[in-house]
N, C-alpha and C. Protein backbone atom coordinates (compact mmCIF):
# COMPACT_ATOMS: atom_id res chain seq x y z
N UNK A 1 -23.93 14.31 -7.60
CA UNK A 1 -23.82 13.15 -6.74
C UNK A 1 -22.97 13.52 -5.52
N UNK A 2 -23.76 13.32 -3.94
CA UNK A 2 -23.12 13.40 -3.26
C UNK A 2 -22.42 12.30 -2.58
N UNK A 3 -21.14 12.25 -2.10
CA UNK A 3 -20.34 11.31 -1.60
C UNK A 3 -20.45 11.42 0.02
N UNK A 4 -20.83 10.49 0.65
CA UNK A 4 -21.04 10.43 2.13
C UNK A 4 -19.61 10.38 2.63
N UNK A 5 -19.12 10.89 3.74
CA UNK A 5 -18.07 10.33 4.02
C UNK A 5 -16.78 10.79 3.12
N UNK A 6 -16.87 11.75 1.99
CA UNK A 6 -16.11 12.18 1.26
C UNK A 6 -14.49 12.15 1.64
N UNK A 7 -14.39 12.83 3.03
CA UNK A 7 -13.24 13.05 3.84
C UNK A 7 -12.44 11.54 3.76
N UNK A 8 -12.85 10.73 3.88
CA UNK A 8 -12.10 9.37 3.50
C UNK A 8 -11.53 8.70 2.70
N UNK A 9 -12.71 9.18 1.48
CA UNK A 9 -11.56 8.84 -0.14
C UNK A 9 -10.79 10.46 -0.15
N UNK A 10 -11.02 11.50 0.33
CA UNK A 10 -10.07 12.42 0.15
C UNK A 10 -8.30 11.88 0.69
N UNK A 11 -8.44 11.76 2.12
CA UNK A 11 -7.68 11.00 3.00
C UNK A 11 -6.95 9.74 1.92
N UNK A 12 -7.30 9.07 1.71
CA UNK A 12 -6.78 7.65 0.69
C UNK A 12 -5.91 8.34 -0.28
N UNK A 13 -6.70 9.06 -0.71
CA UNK A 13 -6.30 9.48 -2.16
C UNK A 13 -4.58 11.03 -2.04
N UNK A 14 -4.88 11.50 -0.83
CA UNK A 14 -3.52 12.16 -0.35
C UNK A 14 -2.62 11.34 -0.01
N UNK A 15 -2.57 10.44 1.06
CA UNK A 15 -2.01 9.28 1.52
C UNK A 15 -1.29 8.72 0.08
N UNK A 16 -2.29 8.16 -0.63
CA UNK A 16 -1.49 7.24 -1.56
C UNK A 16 -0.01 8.18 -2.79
N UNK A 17 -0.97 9.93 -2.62
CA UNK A 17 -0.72 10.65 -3.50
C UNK A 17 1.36 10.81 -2.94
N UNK A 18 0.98 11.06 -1.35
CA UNK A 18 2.28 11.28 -0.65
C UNK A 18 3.45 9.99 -1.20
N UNK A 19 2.66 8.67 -0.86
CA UNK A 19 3.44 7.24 -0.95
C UNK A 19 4.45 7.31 -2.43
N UNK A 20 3.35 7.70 -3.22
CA UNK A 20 4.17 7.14 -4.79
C UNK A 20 4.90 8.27 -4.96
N UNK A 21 4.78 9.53 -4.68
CA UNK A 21 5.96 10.80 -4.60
C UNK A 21 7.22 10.61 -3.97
N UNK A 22 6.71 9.94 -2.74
CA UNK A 22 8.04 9.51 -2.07
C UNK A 22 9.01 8.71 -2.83
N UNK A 23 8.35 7.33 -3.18
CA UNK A 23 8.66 6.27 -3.65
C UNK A 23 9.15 6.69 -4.59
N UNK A 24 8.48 7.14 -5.98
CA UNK A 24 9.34 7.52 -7.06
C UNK A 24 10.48 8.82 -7.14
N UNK A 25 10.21 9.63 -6.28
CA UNK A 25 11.60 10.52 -6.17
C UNK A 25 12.77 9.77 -5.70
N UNK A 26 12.51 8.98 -4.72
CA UNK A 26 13.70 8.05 -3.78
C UNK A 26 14.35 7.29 -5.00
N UNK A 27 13.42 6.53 -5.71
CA UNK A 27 13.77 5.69 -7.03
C UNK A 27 14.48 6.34 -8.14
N UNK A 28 14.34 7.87 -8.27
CA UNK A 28 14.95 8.61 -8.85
C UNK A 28 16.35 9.24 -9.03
N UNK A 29 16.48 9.44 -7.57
CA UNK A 29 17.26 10.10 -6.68
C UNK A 29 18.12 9.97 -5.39
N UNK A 30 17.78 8.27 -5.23
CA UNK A 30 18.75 7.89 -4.01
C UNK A 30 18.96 6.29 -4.16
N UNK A 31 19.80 5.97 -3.19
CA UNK A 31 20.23 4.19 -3.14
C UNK A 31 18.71 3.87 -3.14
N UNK A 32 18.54 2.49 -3.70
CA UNK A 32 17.07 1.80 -3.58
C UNK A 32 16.77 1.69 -1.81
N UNK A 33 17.88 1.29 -1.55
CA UNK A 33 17.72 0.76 0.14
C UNK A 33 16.70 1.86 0.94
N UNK A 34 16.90 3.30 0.59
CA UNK A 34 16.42 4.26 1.39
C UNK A 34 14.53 4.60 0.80
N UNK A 35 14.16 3.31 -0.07
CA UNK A 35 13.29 3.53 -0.39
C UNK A 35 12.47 2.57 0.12
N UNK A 36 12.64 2.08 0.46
CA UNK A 36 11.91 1.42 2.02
C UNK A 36 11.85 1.82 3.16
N UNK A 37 12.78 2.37 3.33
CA UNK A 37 12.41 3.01 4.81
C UNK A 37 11.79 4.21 4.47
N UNK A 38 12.01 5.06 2.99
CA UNK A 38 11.29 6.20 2.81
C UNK A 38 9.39 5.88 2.79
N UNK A 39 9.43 4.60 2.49
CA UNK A 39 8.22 4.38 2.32
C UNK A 39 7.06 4.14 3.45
N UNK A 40 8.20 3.27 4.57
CA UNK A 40 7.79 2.87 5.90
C UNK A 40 7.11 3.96 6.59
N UNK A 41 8.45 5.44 6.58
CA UNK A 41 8.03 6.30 7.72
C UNK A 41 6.36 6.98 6.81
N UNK A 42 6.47 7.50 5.43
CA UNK A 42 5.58 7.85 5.06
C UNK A 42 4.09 6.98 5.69
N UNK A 43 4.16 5.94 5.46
CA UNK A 43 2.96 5.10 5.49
C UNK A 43 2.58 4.78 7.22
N UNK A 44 3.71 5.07 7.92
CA UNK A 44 3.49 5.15 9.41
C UNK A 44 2.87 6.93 9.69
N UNK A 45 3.52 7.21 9.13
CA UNK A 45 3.38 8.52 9.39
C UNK A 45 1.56 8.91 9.62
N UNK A 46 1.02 8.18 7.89
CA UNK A 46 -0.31 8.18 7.75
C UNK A 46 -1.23 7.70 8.41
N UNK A 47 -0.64 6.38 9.26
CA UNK A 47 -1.36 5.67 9.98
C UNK A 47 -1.76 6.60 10.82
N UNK A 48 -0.91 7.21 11.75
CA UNK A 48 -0.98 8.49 12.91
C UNK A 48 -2.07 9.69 12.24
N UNK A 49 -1.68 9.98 11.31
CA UNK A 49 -2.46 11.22 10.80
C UNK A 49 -4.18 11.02 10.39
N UNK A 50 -4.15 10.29 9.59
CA UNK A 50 -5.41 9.57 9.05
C UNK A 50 -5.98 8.20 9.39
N UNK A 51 -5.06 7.60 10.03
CA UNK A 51 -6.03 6.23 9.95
C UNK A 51 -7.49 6.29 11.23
N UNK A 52 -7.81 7.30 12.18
CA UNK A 52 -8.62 7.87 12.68
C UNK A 52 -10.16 7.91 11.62
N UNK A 53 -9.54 8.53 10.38
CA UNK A 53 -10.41 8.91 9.54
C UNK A 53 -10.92 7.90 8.30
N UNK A 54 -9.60 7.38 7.49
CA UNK A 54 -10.08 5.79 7.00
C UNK A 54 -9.42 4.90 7.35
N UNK A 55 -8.77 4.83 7.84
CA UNK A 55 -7.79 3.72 8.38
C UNK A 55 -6.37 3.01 7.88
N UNK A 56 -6.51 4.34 6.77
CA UNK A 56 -4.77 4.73 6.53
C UNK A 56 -4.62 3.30 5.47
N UNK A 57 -5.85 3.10 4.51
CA UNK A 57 -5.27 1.56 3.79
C UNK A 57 -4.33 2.41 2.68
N UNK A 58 -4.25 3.24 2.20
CA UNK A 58 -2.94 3.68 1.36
C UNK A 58 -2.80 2.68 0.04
N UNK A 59 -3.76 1.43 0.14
CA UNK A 59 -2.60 0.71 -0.67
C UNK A 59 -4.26 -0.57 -1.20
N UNK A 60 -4.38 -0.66 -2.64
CA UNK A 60 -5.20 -1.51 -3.03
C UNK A 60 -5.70 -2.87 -2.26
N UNK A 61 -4.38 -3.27 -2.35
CA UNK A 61 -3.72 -4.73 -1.33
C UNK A 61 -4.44 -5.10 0.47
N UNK A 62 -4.32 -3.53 0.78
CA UNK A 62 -4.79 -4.16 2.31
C UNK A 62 -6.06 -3.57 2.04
N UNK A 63 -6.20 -2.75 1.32
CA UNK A 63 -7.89 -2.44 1.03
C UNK A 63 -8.65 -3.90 0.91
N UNK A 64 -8.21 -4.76 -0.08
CA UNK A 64 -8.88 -6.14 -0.19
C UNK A 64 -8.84 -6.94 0.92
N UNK A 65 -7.87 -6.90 1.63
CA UNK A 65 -7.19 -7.57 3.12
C UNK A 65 -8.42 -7.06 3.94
N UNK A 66 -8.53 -6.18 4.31
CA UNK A 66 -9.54 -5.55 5.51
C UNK A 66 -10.98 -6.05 4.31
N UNK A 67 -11.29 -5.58 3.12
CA UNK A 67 -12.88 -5.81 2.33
C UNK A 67 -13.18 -7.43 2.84
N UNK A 68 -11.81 -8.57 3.34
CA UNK A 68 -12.11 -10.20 3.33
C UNK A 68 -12.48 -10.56 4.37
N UNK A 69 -11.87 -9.44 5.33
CA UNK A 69 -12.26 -9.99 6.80
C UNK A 69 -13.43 -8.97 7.40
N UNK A 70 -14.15 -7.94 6.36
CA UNK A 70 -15.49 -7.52 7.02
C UNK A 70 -14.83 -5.90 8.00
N UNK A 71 -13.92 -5.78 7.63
CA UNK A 71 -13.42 -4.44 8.39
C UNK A 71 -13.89 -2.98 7.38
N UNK A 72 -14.29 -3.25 6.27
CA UNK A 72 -14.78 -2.19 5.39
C UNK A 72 -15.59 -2.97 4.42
N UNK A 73 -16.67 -1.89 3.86
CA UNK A 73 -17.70 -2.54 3.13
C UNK A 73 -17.29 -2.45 1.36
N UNK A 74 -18.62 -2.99 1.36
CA UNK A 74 -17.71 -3.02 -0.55
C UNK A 74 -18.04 -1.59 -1.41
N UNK A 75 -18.92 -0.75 -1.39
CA UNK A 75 -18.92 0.40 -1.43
C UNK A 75 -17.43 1.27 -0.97
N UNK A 76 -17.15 1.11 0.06
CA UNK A 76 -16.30 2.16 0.37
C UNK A 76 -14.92 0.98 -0.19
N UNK A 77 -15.22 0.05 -0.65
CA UNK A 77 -13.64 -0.76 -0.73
C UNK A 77 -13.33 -0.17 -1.97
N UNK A 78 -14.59 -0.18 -2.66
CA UNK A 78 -14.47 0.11 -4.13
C UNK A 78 -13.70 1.52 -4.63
N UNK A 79 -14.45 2.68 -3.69
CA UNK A 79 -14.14 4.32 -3.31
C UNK A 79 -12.92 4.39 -2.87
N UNK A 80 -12.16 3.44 -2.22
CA UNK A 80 -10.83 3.52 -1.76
C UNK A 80 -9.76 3.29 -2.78
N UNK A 81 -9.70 2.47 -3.15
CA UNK A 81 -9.30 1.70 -4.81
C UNK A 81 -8.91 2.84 -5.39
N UNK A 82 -10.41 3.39 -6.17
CA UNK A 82 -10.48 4.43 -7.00
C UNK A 82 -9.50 5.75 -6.70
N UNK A 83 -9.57 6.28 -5.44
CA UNK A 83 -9.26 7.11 -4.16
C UNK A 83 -7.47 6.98 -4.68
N UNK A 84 -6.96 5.88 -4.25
CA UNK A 84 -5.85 5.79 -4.33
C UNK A 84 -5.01 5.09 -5.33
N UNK A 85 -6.17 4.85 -6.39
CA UNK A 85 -5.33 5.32 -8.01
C UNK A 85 -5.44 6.81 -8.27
N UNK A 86 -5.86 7.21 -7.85
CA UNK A 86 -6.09 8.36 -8.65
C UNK A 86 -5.10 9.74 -7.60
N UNK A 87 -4.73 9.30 -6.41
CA UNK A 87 -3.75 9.52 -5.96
C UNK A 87 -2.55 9.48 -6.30
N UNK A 88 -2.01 8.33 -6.70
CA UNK A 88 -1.14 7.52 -7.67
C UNK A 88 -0.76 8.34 -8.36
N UNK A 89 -1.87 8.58 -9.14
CA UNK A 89 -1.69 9.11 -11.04
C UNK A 89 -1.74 10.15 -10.58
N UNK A 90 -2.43 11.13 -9.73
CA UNK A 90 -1.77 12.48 -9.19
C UNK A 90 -0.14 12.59 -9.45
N UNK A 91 0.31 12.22 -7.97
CA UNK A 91 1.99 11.71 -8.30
C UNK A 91 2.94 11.89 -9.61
N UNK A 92 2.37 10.80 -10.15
CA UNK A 92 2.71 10.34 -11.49
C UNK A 92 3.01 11.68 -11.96
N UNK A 93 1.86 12.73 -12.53
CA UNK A 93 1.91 13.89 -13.16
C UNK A 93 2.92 14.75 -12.44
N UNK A 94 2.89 14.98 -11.51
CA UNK A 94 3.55 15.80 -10.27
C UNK A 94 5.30 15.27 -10.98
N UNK A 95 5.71 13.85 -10.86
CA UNK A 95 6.61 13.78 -11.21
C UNK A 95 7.11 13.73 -12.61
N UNK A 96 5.97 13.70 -13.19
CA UNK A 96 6.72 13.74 -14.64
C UNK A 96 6.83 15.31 -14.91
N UNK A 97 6.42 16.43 -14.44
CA UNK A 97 6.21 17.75 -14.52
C UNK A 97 7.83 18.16 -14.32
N UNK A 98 7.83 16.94 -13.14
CA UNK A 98 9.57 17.43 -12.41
C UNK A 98 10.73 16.90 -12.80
N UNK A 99 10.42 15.93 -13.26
CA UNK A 99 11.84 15.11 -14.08
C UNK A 99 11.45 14.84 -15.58
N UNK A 100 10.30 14.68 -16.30
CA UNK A 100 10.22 13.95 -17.27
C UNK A 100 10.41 12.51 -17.69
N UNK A 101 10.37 11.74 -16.25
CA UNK A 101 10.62 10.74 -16.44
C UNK A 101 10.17 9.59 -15.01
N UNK A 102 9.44 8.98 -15.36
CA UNK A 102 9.29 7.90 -14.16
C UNK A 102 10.38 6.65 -14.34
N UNK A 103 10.53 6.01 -12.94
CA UNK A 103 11.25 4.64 -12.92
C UNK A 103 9.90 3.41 -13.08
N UNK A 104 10.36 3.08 -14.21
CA UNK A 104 9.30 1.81 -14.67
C UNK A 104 9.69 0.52 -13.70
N UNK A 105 8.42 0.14 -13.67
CA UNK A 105 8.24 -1.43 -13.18
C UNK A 105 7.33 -1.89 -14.45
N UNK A 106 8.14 -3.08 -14.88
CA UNK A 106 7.33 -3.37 -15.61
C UNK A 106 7.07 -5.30 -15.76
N UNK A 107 7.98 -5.90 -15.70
CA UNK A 107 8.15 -7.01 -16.13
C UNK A 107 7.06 -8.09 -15.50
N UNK A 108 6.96 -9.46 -15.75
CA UNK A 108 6.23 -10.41 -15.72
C UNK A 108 7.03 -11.52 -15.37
N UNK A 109 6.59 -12.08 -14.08
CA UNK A 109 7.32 -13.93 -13.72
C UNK A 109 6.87 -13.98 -12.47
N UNK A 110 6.30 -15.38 -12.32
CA UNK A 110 6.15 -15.96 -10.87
C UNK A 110 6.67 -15.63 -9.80
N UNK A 111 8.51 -15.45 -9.98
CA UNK A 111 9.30 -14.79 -8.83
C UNK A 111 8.51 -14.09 -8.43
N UNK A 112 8.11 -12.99 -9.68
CA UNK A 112 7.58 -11.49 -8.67
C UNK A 112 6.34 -11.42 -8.21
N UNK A 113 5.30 -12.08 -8.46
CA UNK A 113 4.53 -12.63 -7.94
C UNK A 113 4.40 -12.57 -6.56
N UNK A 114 5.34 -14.09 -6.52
CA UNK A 114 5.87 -14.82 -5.24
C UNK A 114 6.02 -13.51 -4.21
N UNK A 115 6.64 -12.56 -4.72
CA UNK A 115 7.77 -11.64 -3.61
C UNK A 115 6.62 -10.54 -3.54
N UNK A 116 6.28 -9.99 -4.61
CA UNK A 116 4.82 -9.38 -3.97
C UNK A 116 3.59 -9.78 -2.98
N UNK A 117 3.61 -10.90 -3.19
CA UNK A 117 2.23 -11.89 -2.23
C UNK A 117 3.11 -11.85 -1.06
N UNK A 118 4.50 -12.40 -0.81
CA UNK A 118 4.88 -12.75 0.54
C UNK A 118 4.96 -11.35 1.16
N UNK A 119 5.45 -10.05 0.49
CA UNK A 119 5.76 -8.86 1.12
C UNK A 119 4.36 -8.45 1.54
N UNK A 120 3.44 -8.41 0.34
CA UNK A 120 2.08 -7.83 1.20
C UNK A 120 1.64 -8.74 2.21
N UNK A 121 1.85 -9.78 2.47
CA UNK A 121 0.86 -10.84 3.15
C UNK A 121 1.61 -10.43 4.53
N UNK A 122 3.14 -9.92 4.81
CA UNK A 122 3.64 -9.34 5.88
C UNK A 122 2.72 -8.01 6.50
N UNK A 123 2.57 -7.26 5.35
CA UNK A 123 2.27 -5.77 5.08
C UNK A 123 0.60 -5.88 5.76
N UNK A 124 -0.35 -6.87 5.25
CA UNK A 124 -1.47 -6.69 5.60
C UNK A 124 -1.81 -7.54 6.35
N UNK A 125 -0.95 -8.55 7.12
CA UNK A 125 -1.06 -9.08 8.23
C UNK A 125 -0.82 -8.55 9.90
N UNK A 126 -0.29 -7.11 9.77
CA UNK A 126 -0.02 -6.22 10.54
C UNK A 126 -0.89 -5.46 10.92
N UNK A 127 -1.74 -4.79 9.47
CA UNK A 127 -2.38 -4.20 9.45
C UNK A 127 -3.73 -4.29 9.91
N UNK A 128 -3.81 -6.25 9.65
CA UNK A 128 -5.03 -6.80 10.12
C UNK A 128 -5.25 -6.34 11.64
N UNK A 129 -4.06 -6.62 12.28
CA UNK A 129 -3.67 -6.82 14.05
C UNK A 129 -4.44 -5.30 14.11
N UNK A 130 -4.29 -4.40 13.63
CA UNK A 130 -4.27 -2.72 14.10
C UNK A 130 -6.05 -2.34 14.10
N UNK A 131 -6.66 -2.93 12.54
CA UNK A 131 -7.70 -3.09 12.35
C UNK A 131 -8.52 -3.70 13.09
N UNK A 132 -7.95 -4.90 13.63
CA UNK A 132 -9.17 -5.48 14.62
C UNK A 132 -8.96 -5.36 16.19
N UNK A 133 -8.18 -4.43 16.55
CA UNK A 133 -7.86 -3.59 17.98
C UNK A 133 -7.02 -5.20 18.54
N UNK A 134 -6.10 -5.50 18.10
CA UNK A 134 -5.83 -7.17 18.47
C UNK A 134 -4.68 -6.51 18.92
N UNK A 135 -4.06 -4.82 18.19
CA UNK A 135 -3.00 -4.25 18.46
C UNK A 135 -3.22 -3.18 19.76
N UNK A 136 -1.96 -3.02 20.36
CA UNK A 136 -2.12 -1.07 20.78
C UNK A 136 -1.99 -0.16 19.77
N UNK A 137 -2.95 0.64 20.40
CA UNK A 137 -3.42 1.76 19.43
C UNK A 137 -2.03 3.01 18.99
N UNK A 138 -1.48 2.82 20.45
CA UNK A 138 -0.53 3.71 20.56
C UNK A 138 0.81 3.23 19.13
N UNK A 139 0.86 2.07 19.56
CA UNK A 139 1.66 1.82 18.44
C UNK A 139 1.41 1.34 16.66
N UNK A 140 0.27 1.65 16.38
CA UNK A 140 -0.49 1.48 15.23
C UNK A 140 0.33 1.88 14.17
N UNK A 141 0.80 3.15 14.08
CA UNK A 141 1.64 3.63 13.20
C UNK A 141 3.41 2.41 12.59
N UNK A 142 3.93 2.42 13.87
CA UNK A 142 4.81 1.66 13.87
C UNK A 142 5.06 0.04 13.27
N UNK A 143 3.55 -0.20 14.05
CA UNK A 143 3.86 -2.06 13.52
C UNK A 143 3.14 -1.50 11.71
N UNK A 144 2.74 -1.21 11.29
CA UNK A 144 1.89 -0.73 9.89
C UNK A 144 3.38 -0.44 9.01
N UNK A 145 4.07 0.89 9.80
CA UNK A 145 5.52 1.30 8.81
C UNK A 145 6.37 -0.02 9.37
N UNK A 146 6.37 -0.76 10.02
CA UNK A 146 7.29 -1.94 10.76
C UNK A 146 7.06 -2.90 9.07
N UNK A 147 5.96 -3.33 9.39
CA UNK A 147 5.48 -4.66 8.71
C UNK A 147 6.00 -3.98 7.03
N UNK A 148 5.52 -3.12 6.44
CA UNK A 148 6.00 -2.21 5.47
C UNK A 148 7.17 -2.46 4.97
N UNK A 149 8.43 -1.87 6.05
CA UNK A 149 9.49 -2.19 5.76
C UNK A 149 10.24 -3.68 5.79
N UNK A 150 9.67 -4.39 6.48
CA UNK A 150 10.16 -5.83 6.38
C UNK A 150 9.58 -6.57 5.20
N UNK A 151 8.14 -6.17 5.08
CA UNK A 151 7.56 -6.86 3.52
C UNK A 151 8.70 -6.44 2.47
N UNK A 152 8.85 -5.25 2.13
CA UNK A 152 9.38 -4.34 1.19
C UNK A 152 11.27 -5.10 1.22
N UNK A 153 11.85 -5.29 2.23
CA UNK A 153 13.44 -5.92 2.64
C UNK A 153 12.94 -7.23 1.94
N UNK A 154 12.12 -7.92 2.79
CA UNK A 154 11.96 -9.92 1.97
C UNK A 154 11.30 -9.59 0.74
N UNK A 155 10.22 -8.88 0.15
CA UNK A 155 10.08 -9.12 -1.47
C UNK A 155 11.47 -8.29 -2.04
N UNK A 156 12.06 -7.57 -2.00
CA UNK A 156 13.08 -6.97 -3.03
C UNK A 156 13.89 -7.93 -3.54
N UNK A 157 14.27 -9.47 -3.11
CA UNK A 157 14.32 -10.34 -3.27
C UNK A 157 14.38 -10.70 -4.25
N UNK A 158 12.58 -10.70 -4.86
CA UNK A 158 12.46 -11.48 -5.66
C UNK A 158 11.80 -10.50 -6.84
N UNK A 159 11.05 -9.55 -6.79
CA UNK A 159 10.91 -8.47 -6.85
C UNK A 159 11.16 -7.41 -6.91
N UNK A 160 10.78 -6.13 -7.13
CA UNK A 160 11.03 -4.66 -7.07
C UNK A 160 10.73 -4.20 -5.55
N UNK A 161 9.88 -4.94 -5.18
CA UNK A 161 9.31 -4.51 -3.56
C UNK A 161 8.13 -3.59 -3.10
N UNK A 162 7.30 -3.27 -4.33
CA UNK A 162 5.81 -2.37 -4.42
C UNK A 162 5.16 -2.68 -3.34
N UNK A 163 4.42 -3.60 -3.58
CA UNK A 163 3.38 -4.16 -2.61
C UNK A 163 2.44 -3.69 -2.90
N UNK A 164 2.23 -2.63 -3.89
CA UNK A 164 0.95 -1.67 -3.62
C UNK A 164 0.68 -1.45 -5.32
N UNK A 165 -0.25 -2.28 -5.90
CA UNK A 165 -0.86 -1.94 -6.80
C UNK A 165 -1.09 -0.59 -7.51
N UNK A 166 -1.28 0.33 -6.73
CA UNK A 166 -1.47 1.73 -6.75
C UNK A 166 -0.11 2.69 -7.06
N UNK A 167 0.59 2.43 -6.41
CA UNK A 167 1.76 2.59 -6.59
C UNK A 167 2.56 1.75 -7.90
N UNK A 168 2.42 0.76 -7.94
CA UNK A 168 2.80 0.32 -9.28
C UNK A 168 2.14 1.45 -10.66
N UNK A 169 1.03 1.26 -10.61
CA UNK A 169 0.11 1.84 -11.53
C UNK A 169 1.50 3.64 -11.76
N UNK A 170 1.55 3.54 -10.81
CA UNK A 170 1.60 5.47 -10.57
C UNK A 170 3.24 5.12 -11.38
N UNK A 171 3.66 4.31 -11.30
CA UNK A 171 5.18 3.92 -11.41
C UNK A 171 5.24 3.79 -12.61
N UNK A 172 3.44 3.37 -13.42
CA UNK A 172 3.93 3.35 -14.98
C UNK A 172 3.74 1.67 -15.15
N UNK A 173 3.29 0.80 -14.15
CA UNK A 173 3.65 -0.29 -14.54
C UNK A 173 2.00 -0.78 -14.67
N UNK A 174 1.68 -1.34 -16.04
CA UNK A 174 0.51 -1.85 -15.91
C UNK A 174 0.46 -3.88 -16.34
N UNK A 175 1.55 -4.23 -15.34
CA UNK A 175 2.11 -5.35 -14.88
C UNK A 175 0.75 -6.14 -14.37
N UNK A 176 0.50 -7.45 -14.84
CA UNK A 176 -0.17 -8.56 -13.78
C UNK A 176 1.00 -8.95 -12.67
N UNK A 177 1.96 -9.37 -12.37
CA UNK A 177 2.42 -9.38 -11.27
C UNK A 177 2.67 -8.67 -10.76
N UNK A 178 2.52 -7.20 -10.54
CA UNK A 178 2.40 -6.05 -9.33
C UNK A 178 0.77 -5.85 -9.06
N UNK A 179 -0.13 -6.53 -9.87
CA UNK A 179 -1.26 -6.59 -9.60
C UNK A 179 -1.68 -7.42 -8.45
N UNK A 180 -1.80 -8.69 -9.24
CA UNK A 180 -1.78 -10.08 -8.36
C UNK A 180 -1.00 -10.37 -7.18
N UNK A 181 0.11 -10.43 -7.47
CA UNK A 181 0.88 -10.97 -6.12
C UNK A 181 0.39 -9.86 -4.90
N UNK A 182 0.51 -8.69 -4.90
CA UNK A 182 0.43 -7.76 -3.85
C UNK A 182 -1.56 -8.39 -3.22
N UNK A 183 -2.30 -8.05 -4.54
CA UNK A 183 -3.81 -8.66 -3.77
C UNK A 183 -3.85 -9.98 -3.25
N UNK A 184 -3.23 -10.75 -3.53
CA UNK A 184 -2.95 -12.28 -2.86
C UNK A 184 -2.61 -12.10 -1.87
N UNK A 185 -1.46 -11.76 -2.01
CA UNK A 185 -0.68 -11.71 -0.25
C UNK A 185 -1.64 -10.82 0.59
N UNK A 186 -2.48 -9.58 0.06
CA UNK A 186 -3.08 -8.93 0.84
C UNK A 186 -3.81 -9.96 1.80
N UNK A 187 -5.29 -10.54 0.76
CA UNK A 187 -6.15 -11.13 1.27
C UNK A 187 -5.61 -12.27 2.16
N UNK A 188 -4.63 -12.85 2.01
CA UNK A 188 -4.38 -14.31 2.68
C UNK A 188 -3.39 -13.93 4.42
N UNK A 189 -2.71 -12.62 3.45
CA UNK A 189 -1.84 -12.24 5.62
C UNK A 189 -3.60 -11.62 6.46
N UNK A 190 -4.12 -10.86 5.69
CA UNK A 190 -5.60 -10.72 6.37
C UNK A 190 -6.34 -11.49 7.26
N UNK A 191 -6.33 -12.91 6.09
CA UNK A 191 -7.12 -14.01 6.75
C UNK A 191 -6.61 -14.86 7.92
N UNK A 192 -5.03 -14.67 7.33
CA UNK A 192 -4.56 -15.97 8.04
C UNK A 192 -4.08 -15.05 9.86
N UNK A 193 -4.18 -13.65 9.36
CA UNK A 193 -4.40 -13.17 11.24
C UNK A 193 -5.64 -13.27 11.19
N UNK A 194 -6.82 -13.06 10.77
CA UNK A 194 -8.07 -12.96 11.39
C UNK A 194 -8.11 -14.55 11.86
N UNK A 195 -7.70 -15.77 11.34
CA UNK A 195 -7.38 -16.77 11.71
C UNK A 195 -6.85 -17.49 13.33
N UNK A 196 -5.38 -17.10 13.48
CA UNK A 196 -4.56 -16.91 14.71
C UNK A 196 -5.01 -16.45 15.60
N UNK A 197 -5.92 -15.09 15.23
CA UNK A 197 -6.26 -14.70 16.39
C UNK A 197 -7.87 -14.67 16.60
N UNK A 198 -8.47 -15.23 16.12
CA UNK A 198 -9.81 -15.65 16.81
C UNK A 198 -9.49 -16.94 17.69
């Protein structure tokens, strides 16, 4: 079976592979605080590098965000998903090779929910702007790691501060609220810019 377009779930699937390496070494190995901004520059970083090629979704959450408003099809939404679990769980191995140990997310409550939906709905309401050229191009990277780190500051809150399904997964957590809240907030900061700005 050949994959059209291969270079794109390759792209996803490095991207996401980079994110949860970051994320869980930082979680490992430094103040939590620096794991937001470790996460920001990574995910800006990608925007610059790859989002040319898929558009740098890195993250389950804005994958569904862009699949609601018609910016990617359901074929490739599906390939992206896949792409960047399996990126994830790359990671995952990578770090358990190196420490023997991941930082779990695991728990269950509305709070986190709440703080996942509001952080992604920041996260993929940014992303929307970049996606539908509503942004400068030049600064694509920035408002993407911008929105990132401010989702990630207001959910820690209430929350751990994931946002990213994928990253949860890679973290060990096979949680409904790192599921849900992050795809909620995806689809609804999506809509509610494709909204504003039509």
């Amino acid at each position: 079976m050949k994959f059209e377009n291969s270079q794109k779930y390759a792209a996803e699937a490095l991207a996401t592979f980079s994110l949860t390496l970051a994320v869980s070494l930082s979680l490992l190995f430094v103040f939590p605080l620096s794991t937001a901004v470790v996460a920001a520059l990574v995910v800006g970083i990608y925007v610059y590098t790859i989002g040319g090629i898929s558009g740098a979704h890195i993250n389950p959450a804005v994958t569904l965000g862009m699949w609601t408003i018609k910016q990617i099809g359901t074929k490739d939404a599906l390939l992206y998903v896949a792409s960047q679990c399996i990126g994830a769980g790359l990671a995952t191995l990578l770090v358990l090779s190196m420490t023997a140990t991941i930082p779990l997310v695991g728990a269950e409550s509305p709070q986190i929910i709440l703080g996942e939906a509001i952080g992604a709905f920041i996260l993929t309401f940014g992303v929307a702007s970049v996606a539908t050229g509503k942004a400068e191009d030049d600064a694509a990277g920035l408002i993407v790691g911008g929105s990132l780190l401010v989702g990630i500051l207001i959910a820690s809150s209430l929350s751990s501060g994931i946002l990213n399904p994928a990253v949860a997964f890679g973290l060990g957590s096979l949680s409904l609220s790192y599921l849900l809240g992050p795809l909620l907030g995806g689809a609804l900061g999506a809509l509610t810019f494709r909204w504003i700005s039509s």
